[in-house]
Protein backbone atom coordinates (compact mmCIF):
# COMPACT_ATOMS: atom_id res chain seq x y z
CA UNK A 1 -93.89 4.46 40.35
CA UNK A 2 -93.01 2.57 36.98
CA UNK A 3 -89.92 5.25 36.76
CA UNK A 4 -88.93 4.33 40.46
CA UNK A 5 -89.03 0.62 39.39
CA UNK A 6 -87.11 1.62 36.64
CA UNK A 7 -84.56 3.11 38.16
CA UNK A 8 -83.87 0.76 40.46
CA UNK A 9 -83.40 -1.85 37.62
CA UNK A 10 -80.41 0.23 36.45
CA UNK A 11 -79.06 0.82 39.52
CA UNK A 12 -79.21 -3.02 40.35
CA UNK A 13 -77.38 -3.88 36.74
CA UNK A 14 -74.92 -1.06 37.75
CA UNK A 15 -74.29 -2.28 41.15
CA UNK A 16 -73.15 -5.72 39.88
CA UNK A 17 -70.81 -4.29 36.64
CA UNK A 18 -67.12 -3.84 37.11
CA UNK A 19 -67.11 -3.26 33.64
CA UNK A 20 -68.40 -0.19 31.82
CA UNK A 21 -71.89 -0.81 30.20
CA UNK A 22 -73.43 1.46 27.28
CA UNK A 23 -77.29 2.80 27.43
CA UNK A 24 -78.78 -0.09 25.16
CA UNK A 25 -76.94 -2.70 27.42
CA UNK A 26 -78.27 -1.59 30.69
CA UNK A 27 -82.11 -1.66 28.47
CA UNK A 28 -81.46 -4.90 27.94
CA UNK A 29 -80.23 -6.63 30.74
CA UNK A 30 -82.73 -4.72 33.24
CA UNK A 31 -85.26 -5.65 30.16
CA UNK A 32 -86.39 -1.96 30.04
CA UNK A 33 -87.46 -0.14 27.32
CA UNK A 34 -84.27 1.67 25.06
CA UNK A 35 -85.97 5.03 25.09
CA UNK A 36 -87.42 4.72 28.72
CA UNK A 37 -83.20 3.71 30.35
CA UNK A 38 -81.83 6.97 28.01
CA UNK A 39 -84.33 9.02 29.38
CA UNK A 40 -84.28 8.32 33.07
CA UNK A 41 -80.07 7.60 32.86
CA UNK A 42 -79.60 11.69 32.50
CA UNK A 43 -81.74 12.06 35.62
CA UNK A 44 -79.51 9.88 37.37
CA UNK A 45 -76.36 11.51 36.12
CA UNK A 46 -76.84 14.59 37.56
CA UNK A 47 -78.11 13.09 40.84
CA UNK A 48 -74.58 11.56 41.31
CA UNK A 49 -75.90 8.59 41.40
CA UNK A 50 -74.52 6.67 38.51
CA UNK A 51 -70.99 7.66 36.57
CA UNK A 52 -70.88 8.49 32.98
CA UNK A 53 -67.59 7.82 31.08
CA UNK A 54 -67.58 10.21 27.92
CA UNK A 55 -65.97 8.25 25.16
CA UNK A 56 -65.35 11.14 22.70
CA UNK A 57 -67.22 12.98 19.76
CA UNK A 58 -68.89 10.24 17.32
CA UNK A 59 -69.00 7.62 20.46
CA UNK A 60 -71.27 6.23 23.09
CA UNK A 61 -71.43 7.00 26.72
CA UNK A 62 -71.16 4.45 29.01
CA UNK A 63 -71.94 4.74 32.60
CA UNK A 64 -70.50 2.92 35.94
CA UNK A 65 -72.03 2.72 39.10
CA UNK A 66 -70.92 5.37 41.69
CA UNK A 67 -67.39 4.86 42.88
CA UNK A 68 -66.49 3.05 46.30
CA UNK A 69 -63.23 4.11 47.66
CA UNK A 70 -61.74 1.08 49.37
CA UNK A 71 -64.11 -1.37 48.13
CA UNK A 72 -62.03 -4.35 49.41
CA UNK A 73 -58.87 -6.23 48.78
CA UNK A 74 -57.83 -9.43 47.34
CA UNK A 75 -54.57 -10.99 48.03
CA UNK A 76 -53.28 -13.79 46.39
CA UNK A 77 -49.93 -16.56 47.27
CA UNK A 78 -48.02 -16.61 44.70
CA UNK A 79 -44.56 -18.30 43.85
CA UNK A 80 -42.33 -16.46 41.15
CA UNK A 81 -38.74 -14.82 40.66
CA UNK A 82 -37.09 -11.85 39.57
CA UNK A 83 -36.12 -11.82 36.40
CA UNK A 84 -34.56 -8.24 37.29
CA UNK A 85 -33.96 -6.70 40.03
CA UNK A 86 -32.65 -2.76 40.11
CA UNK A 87 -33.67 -1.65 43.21
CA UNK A 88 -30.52 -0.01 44.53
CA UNK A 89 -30.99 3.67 43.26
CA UNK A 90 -28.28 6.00 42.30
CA UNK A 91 -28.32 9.47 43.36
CA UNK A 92 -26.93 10.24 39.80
CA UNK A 93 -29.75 8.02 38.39
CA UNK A 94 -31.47 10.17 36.36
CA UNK A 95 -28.88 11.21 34.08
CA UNK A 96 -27.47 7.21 33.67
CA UNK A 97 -28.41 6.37 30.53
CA UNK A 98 -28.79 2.55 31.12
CA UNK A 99 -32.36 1.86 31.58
CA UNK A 100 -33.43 0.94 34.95
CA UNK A 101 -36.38 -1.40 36.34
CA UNK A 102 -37.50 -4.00 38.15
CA UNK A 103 -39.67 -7.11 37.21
CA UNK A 104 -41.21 -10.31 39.10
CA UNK A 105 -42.50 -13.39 37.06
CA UNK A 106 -45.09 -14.86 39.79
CA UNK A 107 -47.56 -17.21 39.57
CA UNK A 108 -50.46 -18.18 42.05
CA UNK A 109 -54.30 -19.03 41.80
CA UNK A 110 -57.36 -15.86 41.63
CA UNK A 111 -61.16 -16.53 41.62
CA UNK A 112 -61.40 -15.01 38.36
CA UNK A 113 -64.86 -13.38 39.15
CA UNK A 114 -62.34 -10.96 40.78
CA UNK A 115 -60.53 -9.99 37.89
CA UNK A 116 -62.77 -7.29 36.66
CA UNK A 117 -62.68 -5.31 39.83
CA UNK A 118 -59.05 -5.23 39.45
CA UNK A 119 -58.38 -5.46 35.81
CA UNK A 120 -58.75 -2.45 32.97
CA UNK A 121 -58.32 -2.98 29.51
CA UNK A 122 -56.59 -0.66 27.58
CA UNK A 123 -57.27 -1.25 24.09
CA UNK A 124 -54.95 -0.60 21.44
CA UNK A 125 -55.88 1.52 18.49
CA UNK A 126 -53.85 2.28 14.93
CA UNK A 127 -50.44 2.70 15.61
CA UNK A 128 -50.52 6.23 13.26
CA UNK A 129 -52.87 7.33 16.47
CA UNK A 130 -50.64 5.80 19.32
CA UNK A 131 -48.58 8.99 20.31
CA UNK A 132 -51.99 10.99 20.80
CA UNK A 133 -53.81 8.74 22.58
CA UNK A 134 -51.76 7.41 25.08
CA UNK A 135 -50.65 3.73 25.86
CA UNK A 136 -52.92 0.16 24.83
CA UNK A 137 -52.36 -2.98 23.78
CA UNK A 138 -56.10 -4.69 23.97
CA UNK A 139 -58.26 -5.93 21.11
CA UNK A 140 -62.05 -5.03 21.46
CA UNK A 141 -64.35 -7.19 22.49
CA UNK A 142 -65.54 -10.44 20.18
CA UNK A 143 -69.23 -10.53 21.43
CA UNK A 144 -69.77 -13.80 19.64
CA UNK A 145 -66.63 -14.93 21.38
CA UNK A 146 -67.78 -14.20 24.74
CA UNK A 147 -71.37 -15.11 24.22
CA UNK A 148 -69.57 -18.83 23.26
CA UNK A 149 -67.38 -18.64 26.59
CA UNK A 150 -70.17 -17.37 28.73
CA UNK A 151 -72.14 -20.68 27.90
CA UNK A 152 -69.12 -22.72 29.14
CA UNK A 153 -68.39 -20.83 31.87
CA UNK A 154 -71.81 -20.25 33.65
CA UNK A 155 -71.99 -24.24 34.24
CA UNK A 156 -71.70 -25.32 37.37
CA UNK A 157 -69.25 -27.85 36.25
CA UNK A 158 -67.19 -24.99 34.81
CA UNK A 159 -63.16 -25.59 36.03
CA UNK A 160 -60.29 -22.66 34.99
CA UNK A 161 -57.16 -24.25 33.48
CA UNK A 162 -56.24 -22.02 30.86
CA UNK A 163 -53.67 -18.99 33.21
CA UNK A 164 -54.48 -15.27 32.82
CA UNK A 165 -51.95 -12.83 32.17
CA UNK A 166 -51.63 -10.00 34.64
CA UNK A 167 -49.88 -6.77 34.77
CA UNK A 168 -49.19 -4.40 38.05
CA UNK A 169 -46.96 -1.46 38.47
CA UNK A 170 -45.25 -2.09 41.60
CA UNK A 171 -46.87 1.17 43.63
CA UNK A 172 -50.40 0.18 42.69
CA UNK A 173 -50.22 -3.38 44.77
CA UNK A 174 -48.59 -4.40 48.19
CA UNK A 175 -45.85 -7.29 47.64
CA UNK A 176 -44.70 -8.79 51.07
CA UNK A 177 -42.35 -11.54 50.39
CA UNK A 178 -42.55 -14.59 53.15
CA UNK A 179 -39.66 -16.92 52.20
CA UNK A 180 -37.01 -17.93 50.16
CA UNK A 181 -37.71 -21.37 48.08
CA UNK A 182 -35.39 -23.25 45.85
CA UNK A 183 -33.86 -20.08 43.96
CA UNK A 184 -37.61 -18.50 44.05
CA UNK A 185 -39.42 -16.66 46.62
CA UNK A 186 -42.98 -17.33 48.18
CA UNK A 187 -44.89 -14.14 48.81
CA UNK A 188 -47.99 -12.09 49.10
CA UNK A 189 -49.78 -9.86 46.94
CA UNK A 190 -52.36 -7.77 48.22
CA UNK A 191 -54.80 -5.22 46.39
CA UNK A 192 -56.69 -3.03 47.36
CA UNK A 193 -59.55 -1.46 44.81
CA UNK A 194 -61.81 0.51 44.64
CA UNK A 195 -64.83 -0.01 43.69
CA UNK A 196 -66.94 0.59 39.98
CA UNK A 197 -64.12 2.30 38.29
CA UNK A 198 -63.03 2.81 34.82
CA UNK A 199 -60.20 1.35 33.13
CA UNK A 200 -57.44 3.43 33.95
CA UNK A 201 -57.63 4.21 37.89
CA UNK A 202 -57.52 0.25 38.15
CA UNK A 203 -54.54 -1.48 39.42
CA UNK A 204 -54.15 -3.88 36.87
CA UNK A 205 -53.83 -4.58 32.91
CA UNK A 206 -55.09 -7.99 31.80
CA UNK A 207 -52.53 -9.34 29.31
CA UNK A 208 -54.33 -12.33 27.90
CA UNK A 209 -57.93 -13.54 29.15
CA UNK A 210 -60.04 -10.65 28.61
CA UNK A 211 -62.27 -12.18 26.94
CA UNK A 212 -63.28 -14.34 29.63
CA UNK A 213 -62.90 -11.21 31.96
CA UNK A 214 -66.16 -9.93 29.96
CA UNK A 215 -68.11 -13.25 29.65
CA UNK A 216 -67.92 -13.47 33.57
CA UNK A 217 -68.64 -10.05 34.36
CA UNK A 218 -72.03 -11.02 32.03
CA UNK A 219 -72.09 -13.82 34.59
CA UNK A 220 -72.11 -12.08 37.04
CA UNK A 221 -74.37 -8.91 36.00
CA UNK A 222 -77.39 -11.40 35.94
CA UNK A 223 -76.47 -13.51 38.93
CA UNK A 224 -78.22 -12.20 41.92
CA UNK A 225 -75.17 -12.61 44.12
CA UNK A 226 -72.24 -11.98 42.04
CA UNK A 227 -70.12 -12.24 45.40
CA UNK A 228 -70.67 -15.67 45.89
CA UNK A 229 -69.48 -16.65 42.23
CA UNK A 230 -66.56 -18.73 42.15
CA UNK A 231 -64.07 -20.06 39.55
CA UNK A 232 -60.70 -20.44 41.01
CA UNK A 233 -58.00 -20.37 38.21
CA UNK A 234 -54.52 -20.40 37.35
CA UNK A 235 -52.69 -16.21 36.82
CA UNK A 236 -49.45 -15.41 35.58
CA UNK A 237 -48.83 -12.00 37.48
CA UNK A 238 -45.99 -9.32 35.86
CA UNK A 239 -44.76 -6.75 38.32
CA UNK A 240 -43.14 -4.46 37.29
CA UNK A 241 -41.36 -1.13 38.82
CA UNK A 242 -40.12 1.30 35.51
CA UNK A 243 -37.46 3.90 36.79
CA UNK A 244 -37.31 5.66 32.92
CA UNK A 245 -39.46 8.37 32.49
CA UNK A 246 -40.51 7.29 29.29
CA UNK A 247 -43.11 4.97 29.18
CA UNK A 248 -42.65 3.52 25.74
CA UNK A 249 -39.89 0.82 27.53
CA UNK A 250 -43.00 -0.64 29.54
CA UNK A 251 -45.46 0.09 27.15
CA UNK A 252 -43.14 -2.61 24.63
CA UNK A 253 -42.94 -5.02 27.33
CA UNK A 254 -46.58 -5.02 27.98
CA UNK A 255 -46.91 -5.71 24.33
CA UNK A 256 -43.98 -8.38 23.59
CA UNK A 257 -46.10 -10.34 26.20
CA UNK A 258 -49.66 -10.41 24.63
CA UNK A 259 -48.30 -10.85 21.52
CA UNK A 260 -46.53 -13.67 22.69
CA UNK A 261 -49.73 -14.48 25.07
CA UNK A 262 -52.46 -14.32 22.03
CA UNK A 263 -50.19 -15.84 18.57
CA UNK A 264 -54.03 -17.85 18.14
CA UNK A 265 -55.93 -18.01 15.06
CA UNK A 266 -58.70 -16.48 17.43
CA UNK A 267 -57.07 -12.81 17.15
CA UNK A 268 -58.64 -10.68 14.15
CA UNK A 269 -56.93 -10.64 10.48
CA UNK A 270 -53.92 -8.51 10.44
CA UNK A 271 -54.24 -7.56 14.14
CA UNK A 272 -51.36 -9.27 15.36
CA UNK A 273 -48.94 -8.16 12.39
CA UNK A 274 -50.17 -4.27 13.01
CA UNK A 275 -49.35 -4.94 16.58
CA UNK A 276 -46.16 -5.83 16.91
CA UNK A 277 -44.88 -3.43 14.02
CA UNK A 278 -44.88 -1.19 16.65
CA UNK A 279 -42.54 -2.98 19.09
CA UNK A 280 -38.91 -2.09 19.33
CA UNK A 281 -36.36 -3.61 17.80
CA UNK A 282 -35.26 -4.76 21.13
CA UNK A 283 -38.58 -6.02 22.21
CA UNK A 284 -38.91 -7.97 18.56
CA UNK A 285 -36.00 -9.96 19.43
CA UNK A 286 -37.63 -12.60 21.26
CA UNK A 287 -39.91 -13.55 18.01
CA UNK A 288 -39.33 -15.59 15.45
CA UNK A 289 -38.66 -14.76 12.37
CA UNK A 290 -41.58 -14.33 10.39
CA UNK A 291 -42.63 -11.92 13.13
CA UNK A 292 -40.19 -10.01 12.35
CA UNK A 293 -40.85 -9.54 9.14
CA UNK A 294 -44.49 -9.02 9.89
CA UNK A 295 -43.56 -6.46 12.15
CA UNK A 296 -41.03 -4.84 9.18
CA UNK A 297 -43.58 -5.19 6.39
CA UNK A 298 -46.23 -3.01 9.53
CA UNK A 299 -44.09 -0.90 9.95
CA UNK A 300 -43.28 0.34 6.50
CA UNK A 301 -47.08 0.04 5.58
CA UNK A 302 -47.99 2.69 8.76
CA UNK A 303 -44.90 5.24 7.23
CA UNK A 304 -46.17 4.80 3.68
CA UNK A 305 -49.34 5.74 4.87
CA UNK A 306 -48.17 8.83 6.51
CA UNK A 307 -45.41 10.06 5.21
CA UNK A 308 -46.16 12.77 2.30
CA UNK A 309 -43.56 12.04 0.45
CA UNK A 310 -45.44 8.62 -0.33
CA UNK A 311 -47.67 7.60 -3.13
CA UNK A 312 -49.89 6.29 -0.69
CA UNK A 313 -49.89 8.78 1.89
CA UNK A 314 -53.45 8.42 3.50
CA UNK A 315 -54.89 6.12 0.63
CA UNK A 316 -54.44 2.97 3.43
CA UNK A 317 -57.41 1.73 5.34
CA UNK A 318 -55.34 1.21 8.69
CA UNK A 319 -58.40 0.41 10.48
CA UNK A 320 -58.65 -3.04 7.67
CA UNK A 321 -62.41 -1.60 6.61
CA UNK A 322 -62.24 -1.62 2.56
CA UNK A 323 -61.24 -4.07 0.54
CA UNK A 324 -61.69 -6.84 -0.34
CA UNK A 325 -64.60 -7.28 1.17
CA UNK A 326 -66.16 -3.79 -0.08
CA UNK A 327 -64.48 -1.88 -3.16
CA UNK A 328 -63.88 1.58 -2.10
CA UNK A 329 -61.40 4.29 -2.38
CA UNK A 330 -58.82 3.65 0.33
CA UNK A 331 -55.98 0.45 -0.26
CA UNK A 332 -57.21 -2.15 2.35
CA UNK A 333 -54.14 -2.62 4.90
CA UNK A 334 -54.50 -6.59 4.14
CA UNK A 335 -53.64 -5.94 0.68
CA UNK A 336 -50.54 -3.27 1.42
CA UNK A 337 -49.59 -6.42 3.14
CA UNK A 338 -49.56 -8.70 -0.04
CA UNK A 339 -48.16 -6.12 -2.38
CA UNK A 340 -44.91 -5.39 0.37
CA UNK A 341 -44.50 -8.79 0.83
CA UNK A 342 -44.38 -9.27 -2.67
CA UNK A 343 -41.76 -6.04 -3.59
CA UNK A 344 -39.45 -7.49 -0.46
CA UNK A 345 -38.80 -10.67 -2.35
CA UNK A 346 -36.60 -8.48 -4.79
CA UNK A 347 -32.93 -9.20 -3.95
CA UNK A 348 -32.15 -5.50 -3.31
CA UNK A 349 -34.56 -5.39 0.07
CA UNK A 350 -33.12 -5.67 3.41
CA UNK A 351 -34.61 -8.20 4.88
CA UNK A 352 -31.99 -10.16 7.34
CA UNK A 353 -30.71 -9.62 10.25
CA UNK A 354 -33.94 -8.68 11.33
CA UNK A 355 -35.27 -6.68 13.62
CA UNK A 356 -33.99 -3.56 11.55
CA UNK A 357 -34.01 -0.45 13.83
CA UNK A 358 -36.09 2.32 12.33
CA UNK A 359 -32.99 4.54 12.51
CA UNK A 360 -30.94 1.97 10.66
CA UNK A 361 -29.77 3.23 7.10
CA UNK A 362 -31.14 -0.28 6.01
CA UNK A 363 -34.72 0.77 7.35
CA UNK A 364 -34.68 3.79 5.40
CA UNK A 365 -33.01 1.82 1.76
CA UNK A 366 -36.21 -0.30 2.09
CA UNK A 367 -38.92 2.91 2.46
CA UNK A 368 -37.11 4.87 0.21
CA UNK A 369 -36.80 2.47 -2.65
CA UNK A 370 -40.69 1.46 -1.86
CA UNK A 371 -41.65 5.57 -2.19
CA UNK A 372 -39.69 5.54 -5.65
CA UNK A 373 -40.84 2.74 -7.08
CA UNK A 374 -44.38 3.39 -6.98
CA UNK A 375 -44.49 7.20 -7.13
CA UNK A 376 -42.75 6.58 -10.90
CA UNK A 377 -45.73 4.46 -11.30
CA UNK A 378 -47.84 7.34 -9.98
CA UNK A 379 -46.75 9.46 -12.29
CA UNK A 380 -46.72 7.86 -15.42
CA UNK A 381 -49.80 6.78 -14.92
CA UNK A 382 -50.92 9.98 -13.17
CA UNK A 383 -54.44 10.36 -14.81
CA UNK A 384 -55.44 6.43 -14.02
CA UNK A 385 -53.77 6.72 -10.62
CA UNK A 386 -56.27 9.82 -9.70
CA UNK A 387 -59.34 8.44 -10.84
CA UNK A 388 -61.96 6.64 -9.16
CA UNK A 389 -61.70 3.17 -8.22
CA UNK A 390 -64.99 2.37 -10.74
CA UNK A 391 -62.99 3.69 -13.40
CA UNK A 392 -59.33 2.82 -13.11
CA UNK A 393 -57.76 -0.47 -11.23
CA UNK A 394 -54.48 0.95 -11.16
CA UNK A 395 -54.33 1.21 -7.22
CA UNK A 396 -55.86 -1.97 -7.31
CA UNK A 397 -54.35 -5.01 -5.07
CA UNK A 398 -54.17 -6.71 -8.48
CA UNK A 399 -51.96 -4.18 -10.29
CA UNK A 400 -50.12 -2.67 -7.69
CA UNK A 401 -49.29 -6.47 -6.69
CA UNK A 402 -48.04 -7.45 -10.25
CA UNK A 403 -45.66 -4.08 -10.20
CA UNK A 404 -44.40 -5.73 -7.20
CA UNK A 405 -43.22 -8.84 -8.43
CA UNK A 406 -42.23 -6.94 -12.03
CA UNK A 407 -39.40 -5.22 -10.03
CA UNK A 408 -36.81 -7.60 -10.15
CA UNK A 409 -37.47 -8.05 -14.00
CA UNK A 410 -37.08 -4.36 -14.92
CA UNK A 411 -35.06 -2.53 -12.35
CA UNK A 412 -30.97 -4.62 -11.93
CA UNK A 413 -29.64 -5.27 -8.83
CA UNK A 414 -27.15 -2.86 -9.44
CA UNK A 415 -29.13 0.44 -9.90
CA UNK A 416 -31.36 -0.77 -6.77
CA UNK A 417 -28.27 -0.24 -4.23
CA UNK A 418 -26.82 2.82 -6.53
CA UNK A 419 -26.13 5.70 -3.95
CA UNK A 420 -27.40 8.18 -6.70
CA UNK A 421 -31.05 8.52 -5.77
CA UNK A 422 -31.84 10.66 -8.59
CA UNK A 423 -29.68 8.61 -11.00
CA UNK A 424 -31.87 5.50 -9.50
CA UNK A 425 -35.42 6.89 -9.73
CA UNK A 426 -34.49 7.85 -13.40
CA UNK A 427 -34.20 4.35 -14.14
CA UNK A 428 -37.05 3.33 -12.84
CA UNK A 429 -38.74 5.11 -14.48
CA UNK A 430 -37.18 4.59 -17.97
CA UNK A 431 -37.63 1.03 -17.51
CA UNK A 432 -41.39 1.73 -16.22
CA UNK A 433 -41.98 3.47 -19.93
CA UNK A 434 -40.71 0.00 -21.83
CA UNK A 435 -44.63 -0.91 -20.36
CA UNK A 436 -46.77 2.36 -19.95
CA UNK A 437 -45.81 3.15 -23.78
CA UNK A 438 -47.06 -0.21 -24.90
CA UNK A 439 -50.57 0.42 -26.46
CA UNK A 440 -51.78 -2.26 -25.09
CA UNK A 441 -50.87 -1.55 -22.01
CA UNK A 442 -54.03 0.57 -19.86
CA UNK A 443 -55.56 -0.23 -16.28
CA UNK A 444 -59.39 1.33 -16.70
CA UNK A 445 -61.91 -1.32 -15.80
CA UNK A 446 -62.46 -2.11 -19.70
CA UNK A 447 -59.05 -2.81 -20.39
CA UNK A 448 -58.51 -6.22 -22.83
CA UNK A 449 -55.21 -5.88 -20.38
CA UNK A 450 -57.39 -6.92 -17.23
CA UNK A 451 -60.60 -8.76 -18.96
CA UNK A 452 -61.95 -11.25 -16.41
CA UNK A 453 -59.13 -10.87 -13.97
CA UNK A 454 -59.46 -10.92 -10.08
CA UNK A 455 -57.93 -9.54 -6.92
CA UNK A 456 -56.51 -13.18 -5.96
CA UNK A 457 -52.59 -14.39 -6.78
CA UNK A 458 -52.88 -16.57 -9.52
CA UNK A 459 -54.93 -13.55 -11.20
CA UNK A 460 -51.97 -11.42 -9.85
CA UNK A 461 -49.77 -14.16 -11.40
CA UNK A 462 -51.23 -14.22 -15.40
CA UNK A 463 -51.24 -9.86 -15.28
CA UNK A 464 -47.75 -9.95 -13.97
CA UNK A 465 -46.29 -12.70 -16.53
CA UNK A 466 -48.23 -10.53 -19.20
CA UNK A 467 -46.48 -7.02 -18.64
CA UNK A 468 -43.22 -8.83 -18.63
CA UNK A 469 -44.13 -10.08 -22.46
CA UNK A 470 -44.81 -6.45 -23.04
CA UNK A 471 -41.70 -5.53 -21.59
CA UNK A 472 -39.58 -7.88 -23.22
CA UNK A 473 -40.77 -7.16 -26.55
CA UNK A 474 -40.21 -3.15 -26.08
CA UNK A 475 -36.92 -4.31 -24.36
CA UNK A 476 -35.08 -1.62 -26.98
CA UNK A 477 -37.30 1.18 -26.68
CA UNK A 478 -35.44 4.06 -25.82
CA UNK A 479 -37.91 6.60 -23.68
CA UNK A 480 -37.38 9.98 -24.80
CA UNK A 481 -35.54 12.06 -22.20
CA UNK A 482 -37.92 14.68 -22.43
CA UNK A 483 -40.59 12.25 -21.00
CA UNK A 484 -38.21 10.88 -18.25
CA UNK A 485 -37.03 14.57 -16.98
CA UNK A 486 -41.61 15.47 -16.22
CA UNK A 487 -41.82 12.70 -14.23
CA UNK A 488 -38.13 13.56 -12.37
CA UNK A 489 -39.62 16.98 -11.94
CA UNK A 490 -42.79 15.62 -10.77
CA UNK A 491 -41.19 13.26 -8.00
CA UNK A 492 -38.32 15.93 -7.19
CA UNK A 493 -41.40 18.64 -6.24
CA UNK A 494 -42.80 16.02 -3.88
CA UNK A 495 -39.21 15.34 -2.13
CA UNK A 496 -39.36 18.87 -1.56
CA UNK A 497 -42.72 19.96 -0.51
């Protein structure tokens, strides 16, 4: 009997989630034992009477009620405009190379209760992972976040002021328009879901109030009428109708607009930059300026990271675990940030006229000159470069950080834009010797060099003004060529791997 009871908790928390819950959270909201819900939850699988959504290997299930085909409809009066309109096909459309669609900037009023029946979020991942995957653009969830809006919003004083962003493709909803107003148009949306469904088979992406999406469907979950929950609110509704076979057009637009939507100090460190480094150029125009760079200095850390002719190919922590927080082996992304930021300062970067297509010559000056730079350091410091992070601070956001700013000291303006490549990395390193044959000059963790120096810029600051005394003074060295040709042979075997 005690398993019957049981059962029907979970079934009862299921019945109520739009949302998809894991094992422990259906324990604890039906206040059930952890063991007792992941031992009945099986049984109910294979009854059909419960869904379970397979997340992939090293992941938790998560289970949905059974689906209802046709659950219901919501339609909602909304007032908007087309900002374009291509409806008119061509018969010789497909092979037109202008880039066809159709979008409507509406705005009405939703119970927002009813957004997670008709909402999924697709949430974004690293961009090195975006082409295997699929499309996303959503953060995951801040429980302390929604545990902070749930308290707000479960009042029964609560009021909705703050819009919602909303996404539809144009053959998931019904738009009937009623009348013309004032260079606008009043119309109807209607949607039909269905019901307890995962993410993707839902009609809608939500843009920008997810997180409230989450701390009402916790509403909700415990109420014991989730129907008669209401919180009327302001939505922003994009519909859109994408001709192009390739997705990556919408799947920019979906993202120029929550990055626009969420530029709040709420987002997580470094999320926003990652994000939009993987807009298009086109889709970047509409920022500001220091987006763009943000999105340049992304974009050039997620090629360094994966390109193999890199000295940092897959030593970045893309997913920002590492540093600082935690020494380990990989270069935390937050500090790939820093040291880029710091090496684009040199005169010889490109770094106007932004957004710089990828396939823009400039684009590849930038990456290239990046690669060289530090892959001389690489090599002439190839036994500290290799060793463990408790024994050498060379890859340290310290050093690496202080070679950054040296570059304009050691490396002239002219032999940066030289369109000898070889010629150029030659110098480099020759220049890069004046230091590395200093004897004072070593990066282990015990070096006089480093004594009592931290990871933090005016740290950065003392090591870099210290290996420009060094240079300075060996200013008239003369590396031997013998010296300068191994590390040319070194680099010239990784251009052609």
């Amino acid at each position: 009997m005690s398993d019957l009871t049981s059962q029907d908790k979970i079934l009862s928390v299921l019945s109520r989630a739009y949302l998809p819950l894991t094992a422990r959270e259906i324990s604890q909201i039906a206040e059930l034992n952890i063991n007792t819900t992941r031992t009945i939850i099986p049984q109910m699988v294979n009854r059909g009477e419960i869904e379970p959504i397979n997340q992939g290997p090293g992941t938790k299930n998560l289970y949905m009620y059974k689906k209802i085909e046709d659950e219901g409809t919501i339609e909602i009066l909304v007032i908007g405009k087309w900002m374009k309109r291509n409806l008119e096909r061509e018969e010789n459309f497909e092979t037109d190379n202008e880039f066809k669609f159709s979008l409507f900037q509406c705005v009405g009023l939703i119970n927002f209760y009813d957004l997670r029946k008709i909402c999924g979020i697709h949430r974004y991942t690293s961009p090195d992972k975006i082409n295997e995957i699929g499309m996303g653009v959503q953060r995951q969830r801040h429980d302390k976040w929604v545990e902070e809006l749930k308290e707000g919003l479960k009042s029964s004083k609560a009021e909705m002021w703050s819009t919602a962003i909303i996404y539809f493709d144009l053959n998931r909803i019904e738009y009937t328009k009623l009348r013309d107003y004032n260079g606008q148009e009043i119309g109807v949306i209607i949607i039909t879901y269905d019901g307890h469904v995962y993410d993707a088979e839902k009609p809608g992406w939500i843009l920008d109030g997810q997180q409230r999406m989450w701390a009402l469907e916790n509403i909700a979950i415990a109420s014991e009428d989730p129907d008669s929950l209401k919180l009327v609110g302001p939505v922003t509704i994009a519909i859109g109708e994408f001709y192009n076979k390739d997705t990556g057009i919408k799947l920019n637009f979906i993202r120029r607009t929550f990055s626009h939507a969420n530029k709040t100090q709420n987002l997580p460190k470094n999320f926003r930059k990652d994000l939009i480094g993987t807009l298009d150029d086109y889709s970047q125009e509409t920022m500001t300026k220091k987006d763009k760079k943000d999105a340049l200095i992304s974009s050039l850390i997620r090629y360094l990271n994966t390109d193999k002719d890199s000295p940092f190919n897959g030593i970045i922590d893309m997913k920002n675990r590492g540093l600082p927080r935690i020494q380990g082996e990989l270069i935390s992304w937050g500090a790939m940030n820093y040291i880029i930021q710091e090496i684009l300062e040199y005169e010889a970067f490109n770094k106007e006229d932004l957004p710089i297509p990828e396939i823009d010559s400039r684009y590849k000056f930038n990456l290239e000159l990046i690669k060289d730079y530090f892959n001389a350091i690489k090599y002439i410091y190839s036994s500290e470069w290799e060793q463990l992070v408790q024994n050498s601070r060379l890859r340290s956001r310290l050093v690496l950080s202080s070679f950054s700013m040296l570059i304009g000291k050691i490396l002239h303006i002219s032999i940066a834009l030289s369109s000898d490549r070889n010629t150029r990395f030659k110098e480099i390193v020759r220049e890069n010797l004046k230091i590395s044959e200093d004897e004072r000059v070593s990066f282990n963790v015990n070096s006089p060099l480093l004594l009592n120096l931290k990871n933090n810029q005016a740290d950065i600051k003392t090591l870099t003004e210290n290996l420009i005394k060094i240079y300075t003074q060996n200013s008239q060295y003369n590396p031997e060529e013998l010296i300068i040709g191994k590390v040319y042979d070194e680099w010239r075997k990784l251009l052609e791997h």
